[in-house]
PDB file of N, CA and C in Angstrom:
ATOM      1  N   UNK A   1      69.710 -18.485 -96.604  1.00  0.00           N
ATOM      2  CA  UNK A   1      69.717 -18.458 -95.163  1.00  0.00           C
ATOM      3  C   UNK A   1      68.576 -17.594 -94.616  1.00  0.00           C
ATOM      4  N   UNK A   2      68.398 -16.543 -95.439  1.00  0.00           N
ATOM      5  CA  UNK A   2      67.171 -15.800 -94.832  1.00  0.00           C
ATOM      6  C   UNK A   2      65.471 -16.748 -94.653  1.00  0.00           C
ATOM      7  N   UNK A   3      65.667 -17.129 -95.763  1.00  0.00           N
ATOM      8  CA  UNK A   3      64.503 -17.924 -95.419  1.00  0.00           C
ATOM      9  C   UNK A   3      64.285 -19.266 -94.453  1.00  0.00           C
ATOM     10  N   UNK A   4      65.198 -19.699 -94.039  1.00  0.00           N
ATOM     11  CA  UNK A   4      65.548 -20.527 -92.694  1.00  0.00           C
ATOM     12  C   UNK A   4      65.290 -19.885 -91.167  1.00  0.00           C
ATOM     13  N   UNK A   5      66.014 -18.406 -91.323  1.00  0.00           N
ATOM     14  CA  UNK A   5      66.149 -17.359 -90.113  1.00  0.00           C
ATOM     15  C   UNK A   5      64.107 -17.274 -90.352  1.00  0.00           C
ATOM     16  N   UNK A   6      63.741 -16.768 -91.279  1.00  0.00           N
ATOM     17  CA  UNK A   6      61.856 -16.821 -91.086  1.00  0.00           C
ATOM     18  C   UNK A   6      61.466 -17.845 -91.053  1.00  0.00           C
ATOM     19  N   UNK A   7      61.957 -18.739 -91.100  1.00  0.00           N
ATOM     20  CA  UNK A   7      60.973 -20.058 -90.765  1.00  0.00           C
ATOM     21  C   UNK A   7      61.275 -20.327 -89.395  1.00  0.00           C
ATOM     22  N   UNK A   8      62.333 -19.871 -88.871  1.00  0.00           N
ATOM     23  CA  UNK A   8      62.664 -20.096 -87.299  1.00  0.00           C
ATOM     24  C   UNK A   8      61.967 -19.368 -86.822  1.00  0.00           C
ATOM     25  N   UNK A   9      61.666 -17.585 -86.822  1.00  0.00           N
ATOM     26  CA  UNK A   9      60.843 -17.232 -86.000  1.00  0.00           C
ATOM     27  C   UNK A   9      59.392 -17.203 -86.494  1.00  0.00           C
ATOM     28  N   UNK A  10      59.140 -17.772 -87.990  1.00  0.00           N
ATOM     29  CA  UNK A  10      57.529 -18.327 -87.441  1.00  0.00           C
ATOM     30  C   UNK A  10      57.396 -19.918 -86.746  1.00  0.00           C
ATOM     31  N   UNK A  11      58.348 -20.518 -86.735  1.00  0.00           N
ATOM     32  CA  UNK A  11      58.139 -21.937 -85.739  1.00  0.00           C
ATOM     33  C   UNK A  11      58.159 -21.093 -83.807  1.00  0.00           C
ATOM     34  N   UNK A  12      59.045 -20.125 -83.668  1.00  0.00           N
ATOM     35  CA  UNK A  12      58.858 -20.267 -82.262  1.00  0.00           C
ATOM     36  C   UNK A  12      57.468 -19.261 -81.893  1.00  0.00           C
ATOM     37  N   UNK A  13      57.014 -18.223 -83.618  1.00  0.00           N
ATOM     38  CA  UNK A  13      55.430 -17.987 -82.843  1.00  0.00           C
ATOM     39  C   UNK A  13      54.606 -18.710 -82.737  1.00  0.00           C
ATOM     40  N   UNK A  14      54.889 -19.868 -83.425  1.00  0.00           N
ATOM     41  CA  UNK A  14      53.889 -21.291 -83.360  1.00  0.00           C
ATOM     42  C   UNK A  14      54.008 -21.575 -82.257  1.00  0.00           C
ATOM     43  N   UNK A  15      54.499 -22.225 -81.716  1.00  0.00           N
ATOM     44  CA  UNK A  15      55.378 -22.424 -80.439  1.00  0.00           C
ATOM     45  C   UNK A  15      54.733 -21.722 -79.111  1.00  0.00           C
ATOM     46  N   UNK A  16      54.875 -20.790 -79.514  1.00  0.00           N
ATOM     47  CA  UNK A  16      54.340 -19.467 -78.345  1.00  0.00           C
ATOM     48  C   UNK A  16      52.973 -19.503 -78.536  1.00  0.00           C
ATOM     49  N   UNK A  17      52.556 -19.788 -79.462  1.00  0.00           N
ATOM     50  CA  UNK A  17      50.934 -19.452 -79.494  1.00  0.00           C
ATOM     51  C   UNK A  17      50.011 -20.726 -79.420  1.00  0.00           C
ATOM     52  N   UNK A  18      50.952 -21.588 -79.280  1.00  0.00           N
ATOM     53  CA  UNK A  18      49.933 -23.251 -78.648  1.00  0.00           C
ATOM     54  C   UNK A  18      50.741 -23.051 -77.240  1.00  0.00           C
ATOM     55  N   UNK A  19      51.514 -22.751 -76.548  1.00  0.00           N
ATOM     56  CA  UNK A  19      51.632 -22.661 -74.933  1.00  0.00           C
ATOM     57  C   UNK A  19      50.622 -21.581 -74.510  1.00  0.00           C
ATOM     58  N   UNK A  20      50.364 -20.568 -75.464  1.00  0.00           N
ATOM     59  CA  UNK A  20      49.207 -20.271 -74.823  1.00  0.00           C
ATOM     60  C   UNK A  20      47.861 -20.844 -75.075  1.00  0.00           C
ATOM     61  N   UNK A  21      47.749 -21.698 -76.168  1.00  0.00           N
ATOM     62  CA  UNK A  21      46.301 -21.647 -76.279  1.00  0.00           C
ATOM     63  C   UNK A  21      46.274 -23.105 -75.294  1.00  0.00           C
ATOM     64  N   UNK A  22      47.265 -23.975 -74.747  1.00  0.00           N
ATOM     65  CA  UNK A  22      47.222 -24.856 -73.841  1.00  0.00           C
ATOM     66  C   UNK A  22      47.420 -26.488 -74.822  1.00  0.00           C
ATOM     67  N   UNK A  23      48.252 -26.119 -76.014  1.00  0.00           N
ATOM     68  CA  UNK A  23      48.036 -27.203 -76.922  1.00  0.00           C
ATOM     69  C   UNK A  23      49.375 -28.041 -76.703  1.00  0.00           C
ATOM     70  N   UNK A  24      50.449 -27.438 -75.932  1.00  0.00           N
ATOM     71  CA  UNK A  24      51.481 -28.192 -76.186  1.00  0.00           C
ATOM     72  C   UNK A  24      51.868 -29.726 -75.889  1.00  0.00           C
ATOM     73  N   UNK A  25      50.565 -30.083 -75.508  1.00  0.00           N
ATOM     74  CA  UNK A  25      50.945 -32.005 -75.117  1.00  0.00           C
ATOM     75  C   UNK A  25      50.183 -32.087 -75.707  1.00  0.00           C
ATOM     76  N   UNK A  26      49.546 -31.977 -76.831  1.00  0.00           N
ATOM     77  CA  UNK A  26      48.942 -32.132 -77.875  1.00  0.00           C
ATOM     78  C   UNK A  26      50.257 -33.210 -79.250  1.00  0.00           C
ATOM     79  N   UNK A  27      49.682 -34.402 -79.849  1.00  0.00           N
ATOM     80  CA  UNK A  27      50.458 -34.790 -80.685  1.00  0.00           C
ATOM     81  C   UNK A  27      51.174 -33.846 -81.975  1.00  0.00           C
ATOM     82  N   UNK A  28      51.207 -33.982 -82.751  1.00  0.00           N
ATOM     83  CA  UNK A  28      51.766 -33.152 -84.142  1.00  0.00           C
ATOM     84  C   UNK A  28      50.596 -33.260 -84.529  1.00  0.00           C
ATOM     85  N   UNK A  29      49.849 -34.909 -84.803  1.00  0.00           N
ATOM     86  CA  UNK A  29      48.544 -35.416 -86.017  1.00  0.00           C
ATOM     87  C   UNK A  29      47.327 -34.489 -85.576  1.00  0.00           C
ATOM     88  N   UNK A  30      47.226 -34.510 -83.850  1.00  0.00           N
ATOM     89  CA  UNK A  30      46.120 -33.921 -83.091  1.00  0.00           C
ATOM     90  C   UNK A  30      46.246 -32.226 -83.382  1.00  0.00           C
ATOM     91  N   UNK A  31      47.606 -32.226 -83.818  1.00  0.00           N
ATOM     92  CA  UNK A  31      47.553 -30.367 -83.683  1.00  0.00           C
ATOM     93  C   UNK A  31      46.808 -30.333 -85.327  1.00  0.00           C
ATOM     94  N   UNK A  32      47.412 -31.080 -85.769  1.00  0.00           N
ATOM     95  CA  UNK A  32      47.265 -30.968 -87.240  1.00  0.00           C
ATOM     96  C   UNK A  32      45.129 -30.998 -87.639  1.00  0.00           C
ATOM     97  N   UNK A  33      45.013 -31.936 -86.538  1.00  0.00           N
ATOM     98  CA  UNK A  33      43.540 -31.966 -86.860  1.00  0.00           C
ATOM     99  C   UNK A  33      43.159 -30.502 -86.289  1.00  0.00           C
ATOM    100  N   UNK A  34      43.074 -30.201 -85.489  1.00  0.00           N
ATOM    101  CA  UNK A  34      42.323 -29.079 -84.594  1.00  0.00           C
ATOM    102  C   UNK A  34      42.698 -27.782 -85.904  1.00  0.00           C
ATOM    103  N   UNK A  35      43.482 -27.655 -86.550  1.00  0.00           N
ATOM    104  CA  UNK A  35      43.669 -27.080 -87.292  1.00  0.00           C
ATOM    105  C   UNK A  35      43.186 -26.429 -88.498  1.00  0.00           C
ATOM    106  N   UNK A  36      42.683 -28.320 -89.307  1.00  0.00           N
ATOM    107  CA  UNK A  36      42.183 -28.108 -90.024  1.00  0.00           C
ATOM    108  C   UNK A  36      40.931 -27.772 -89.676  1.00  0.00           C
ATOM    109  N   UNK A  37      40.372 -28.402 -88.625  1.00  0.00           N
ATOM    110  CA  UNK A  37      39.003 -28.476 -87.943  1.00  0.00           C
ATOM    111  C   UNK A  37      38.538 -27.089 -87.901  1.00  0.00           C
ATOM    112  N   UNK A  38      39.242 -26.415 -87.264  1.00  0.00           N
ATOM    113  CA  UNK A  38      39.193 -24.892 -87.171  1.00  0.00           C
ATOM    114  C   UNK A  38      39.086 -24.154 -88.679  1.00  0.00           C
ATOM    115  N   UNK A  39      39.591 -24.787 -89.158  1.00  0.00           N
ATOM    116  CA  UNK A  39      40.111 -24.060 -90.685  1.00  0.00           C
ATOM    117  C   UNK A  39      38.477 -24.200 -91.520  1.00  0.00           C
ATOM    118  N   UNK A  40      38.184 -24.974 -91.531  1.00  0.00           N
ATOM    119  CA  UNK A  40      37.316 -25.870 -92.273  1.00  0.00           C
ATOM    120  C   UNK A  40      35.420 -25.209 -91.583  1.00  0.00           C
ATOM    121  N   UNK A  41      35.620 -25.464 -90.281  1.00  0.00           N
ATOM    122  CA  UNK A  41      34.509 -24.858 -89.598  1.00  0.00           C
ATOM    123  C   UNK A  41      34.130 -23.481 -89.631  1.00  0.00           C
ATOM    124  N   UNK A  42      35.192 -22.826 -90.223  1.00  0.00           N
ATOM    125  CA  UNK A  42      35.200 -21.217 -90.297  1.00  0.00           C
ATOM    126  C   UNK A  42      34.235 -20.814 -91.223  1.00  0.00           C
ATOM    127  N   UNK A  43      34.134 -21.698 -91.846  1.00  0.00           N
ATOM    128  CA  UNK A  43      33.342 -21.679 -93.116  1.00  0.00           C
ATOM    129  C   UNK A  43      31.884 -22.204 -93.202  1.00  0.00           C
ATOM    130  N   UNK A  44      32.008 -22.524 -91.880  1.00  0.00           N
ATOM    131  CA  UNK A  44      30.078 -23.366 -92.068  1.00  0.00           C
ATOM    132  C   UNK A  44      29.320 -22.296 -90.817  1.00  0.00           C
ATOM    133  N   UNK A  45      27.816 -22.532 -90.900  1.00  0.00           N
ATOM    134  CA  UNK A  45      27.159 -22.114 -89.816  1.00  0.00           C
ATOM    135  C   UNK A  45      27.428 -22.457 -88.804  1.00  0.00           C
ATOM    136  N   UNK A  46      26.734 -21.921 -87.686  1.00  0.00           N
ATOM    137  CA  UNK A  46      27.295 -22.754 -86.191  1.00  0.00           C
ATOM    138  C   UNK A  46      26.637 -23.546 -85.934  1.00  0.00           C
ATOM    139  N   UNK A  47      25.385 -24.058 -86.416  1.00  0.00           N
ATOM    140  CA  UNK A  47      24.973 -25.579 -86.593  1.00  0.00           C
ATOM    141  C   UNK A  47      25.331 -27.077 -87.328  1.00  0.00           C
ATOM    142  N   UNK A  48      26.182 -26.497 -88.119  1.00  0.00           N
ATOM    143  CA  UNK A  48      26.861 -27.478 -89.095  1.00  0.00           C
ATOM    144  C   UNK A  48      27.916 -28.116 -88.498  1.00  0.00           C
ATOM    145  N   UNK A  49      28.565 -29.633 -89.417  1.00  0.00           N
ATOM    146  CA  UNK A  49      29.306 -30.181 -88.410  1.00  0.00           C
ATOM    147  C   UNK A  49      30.164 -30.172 -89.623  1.00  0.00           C
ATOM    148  N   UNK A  50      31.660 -31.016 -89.640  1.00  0.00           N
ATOM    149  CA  UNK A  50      32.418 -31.380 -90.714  1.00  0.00           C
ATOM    150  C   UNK A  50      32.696 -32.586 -90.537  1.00  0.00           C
ATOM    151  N   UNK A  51      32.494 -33.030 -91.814  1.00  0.00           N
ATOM    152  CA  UNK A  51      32.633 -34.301 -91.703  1.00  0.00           C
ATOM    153  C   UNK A  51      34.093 -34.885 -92.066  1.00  0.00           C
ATOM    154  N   UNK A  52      33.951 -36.158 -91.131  1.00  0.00           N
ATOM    155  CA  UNK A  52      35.700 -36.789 -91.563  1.00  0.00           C
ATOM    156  C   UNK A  52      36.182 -36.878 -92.610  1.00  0.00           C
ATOM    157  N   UNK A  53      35.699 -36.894 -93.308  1.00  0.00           N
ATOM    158  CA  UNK A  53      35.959 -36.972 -95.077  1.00  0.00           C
ATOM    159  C   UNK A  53      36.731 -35.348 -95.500  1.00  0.00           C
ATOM    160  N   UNK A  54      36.057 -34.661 -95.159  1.00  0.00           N
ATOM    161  CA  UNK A  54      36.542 -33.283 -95.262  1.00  0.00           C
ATOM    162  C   UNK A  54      37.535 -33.461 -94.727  1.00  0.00           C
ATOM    163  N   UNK A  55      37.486 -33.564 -93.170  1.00  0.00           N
ATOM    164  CA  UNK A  55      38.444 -33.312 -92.502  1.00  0.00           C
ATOM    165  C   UNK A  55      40.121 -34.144 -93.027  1.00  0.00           C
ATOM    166  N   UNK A  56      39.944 -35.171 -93.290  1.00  0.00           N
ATOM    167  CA  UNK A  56      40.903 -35.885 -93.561  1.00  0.00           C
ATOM    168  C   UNK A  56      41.530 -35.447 -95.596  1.00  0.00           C
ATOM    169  N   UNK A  57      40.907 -34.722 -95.991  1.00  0.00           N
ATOM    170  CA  UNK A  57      41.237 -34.542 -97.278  1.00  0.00           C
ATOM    171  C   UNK A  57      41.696 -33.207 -97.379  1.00  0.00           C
ATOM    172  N   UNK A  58      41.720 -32.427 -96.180  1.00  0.00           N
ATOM    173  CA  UNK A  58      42.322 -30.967 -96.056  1.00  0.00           C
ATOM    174  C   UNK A  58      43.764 -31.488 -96.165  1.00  0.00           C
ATOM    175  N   UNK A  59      43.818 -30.131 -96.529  1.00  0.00           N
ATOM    176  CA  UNK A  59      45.730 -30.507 -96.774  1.00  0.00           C
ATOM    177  C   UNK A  59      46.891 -30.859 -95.691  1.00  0.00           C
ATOM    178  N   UNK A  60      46.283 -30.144 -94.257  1.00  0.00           N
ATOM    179  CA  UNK A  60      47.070 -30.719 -93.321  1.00  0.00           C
ATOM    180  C   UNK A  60      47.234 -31.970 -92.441  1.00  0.00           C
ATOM    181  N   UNK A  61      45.833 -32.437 -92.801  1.00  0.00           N
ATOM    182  CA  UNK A  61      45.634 -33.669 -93.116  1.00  0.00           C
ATOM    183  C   UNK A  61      45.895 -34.911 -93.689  1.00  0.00           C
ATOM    184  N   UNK A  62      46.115 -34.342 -94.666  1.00  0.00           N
ATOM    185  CA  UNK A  62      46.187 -35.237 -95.511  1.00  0.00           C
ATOM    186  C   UNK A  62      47.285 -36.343 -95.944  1.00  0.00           C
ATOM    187  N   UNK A  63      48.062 -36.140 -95.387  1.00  0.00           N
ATOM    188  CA  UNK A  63      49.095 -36.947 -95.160  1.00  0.00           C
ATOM    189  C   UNK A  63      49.032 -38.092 -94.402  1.00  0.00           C
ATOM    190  N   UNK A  64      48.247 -37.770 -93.070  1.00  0.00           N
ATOM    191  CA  UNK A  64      48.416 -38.551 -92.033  1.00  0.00           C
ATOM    192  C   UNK A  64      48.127 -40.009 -92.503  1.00  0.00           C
ATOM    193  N   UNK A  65      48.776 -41.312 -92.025  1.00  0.00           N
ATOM    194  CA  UNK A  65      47.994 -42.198 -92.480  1.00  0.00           C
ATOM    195  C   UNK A  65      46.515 -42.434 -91.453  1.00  0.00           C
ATOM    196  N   UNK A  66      45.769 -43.319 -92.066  1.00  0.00           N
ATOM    197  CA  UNK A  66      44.266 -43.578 -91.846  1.00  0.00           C
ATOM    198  C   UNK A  66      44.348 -43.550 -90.141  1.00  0.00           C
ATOM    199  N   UNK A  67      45.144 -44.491 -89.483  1.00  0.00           N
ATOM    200  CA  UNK A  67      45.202 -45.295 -88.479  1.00  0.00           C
ATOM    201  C   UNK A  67      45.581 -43.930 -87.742  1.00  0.00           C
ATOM    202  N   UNK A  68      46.565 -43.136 -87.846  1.00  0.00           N
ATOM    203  CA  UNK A  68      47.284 -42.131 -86.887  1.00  0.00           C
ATOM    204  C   UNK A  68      46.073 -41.094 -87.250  1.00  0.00           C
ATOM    205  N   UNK A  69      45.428 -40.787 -88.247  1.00  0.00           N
ATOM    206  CA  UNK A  69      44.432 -39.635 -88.399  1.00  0.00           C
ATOM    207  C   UNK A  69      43.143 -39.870 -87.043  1.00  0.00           C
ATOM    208  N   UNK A  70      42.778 -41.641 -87.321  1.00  0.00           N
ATOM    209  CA  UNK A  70      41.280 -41.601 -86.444  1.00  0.00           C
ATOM    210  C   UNK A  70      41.758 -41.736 -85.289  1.00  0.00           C
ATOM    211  N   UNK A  71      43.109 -42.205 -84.998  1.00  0.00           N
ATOM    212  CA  UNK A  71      43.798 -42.261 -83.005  1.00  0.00           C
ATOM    213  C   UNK A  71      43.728 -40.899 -83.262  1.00  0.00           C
ATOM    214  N   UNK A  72      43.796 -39.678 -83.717  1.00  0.00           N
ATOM    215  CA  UNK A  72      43.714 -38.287 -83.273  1.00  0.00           C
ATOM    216  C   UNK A  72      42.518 -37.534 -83.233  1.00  0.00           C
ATOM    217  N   UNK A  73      41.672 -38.336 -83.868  1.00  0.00           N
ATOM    218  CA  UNK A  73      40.179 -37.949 -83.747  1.00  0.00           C
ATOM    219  C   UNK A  73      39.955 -38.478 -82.655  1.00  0.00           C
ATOM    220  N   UNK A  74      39.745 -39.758 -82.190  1.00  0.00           N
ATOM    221  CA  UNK A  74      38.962 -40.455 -81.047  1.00  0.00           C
ATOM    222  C   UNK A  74      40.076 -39.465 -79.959  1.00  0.00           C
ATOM    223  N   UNK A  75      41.094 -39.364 -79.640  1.00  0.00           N
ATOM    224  CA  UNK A  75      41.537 -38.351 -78.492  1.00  0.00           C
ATOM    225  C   UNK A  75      41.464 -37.424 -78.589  1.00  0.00           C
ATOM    226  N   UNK A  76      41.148 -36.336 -79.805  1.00  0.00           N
ATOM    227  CA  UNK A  76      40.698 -35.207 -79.869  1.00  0.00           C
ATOM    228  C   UNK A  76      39.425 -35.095 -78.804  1.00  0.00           C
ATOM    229  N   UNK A  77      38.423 -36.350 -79.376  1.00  0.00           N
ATOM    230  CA  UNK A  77      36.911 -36.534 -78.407  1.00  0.00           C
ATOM    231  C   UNK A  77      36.861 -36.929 -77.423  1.00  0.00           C
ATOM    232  N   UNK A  78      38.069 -37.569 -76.998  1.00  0.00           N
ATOM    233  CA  UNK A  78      38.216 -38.016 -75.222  1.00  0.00           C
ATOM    234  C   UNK A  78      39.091 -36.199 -74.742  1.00  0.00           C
ATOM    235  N   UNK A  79      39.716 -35.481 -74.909  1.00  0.00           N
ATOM    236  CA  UNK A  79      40.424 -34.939 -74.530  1.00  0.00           C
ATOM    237  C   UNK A  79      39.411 -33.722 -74.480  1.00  0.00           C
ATOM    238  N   UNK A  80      38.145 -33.566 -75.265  1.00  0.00           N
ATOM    239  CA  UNK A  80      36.917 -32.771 -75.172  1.00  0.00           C
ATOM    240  C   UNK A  80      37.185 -31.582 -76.036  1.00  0.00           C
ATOM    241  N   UNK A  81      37.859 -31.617 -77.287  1.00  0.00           N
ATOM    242  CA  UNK A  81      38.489 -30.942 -77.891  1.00  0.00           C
ATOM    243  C   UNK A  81      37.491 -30.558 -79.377  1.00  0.00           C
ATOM    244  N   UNK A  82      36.708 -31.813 -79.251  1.00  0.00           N
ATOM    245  CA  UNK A  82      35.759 -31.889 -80.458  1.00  0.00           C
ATOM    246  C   UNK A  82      34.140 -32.712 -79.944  1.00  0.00           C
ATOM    247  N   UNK A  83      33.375 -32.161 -80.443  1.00  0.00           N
ATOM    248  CA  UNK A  83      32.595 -32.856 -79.759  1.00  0.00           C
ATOM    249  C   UNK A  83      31.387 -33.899 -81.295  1.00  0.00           C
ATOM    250  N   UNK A  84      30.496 -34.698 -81.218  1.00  0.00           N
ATOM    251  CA  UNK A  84      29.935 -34.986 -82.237  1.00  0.00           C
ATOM    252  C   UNK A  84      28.733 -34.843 -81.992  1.00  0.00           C
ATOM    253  N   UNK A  85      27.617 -34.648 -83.166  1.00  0.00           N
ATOM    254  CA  UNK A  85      26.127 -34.354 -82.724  1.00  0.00           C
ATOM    255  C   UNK A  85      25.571 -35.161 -81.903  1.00  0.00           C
ATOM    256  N   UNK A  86      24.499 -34.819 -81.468  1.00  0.00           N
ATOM    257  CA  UNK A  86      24.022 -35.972 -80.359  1.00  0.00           C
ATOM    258  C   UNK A  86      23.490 -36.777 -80.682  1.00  0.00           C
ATOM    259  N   UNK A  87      23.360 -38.293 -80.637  1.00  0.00           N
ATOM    260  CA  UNK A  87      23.229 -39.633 -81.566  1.00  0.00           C
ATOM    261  C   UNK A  87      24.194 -39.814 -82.158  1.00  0.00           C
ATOM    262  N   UNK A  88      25.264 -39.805 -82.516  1.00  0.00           N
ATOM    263  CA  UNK A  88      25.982 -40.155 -83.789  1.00  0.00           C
ATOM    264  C   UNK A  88      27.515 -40.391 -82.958  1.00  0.00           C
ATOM    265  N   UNK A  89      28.121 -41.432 -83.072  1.00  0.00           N
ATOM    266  CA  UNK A  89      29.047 -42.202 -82.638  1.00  0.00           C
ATOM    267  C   UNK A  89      30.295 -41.447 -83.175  1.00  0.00           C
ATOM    268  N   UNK A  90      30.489 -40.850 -84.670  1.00  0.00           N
ATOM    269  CA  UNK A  90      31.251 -40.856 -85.573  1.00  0.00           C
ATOM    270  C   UNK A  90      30.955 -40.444 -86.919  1.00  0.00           C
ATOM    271  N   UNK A  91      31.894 -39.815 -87.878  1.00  0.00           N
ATOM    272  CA  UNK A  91      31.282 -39.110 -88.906  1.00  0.00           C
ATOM    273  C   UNK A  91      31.418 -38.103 -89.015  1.00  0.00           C
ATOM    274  N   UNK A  92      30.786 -37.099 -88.235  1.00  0.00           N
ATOM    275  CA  UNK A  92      31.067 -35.539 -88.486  1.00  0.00           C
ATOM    276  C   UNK A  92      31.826 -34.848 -86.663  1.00  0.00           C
ATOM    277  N   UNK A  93      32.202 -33.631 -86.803  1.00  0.00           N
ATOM    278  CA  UNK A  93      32.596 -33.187 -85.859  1.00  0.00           C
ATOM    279  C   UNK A  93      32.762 -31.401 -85.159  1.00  0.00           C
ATOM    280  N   UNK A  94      32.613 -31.456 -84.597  1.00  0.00           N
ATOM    281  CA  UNK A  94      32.388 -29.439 -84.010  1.00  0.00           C
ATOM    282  C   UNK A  94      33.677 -29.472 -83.327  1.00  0.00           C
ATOM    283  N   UNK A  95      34.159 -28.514 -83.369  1.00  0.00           N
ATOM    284  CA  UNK A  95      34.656 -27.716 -82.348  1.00  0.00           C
ATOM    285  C   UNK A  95      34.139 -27.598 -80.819  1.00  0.00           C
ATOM    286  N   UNK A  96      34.721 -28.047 -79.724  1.00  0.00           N
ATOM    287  CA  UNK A  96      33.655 -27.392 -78.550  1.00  0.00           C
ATOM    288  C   UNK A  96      33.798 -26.278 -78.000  1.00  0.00           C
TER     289      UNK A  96
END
């Protein structure tokens, strides 16, 4: 039971900490990307991009199927959440 009681109050700091960062109408797949996105970008220069391949083979990722992963990319990029280099349709992705 104890470990149920900590998984409850790290779900409601989760919780608390996407109402603040403004994520909560955000999907599960979309939280899940920004996540890894974040996770993944931590690690490159600030000129570098990550590419979908990465992105989709991170672990929180990785589940998603194909179809629900790229509907959370393309609204990640309508919702202005990610942006892509300039020229390039698709492929890699920043943080904005």
């Amino acid at each position: 039971m104890v470990q149920l009681e900590q998984y409850a109050v790290l779900k409601s700091m989760l919780h608390a900490m996407e109402q603040d960062l403004g994520l909560t109408k955000l999907s599960s797949s979309e939280k899940a990307i920004l996540s890894a996105m974040s996770s993944l970008q931590g690690a490159l220069e600030a000129s570098e991009y990550v590419s979908s391949r990465s992105l989709k083979s991170h672990p929180l990722c990785a589940s998603l199927p194909n179809p629900t992963f790229f509907r959370g990319l393309a609204s990640l990029l309508d919702k202005q959440y990610l942006v892509l280099p300039e020229g390039r349709s698709k492929g890699v992705y920043r943080l904005k």
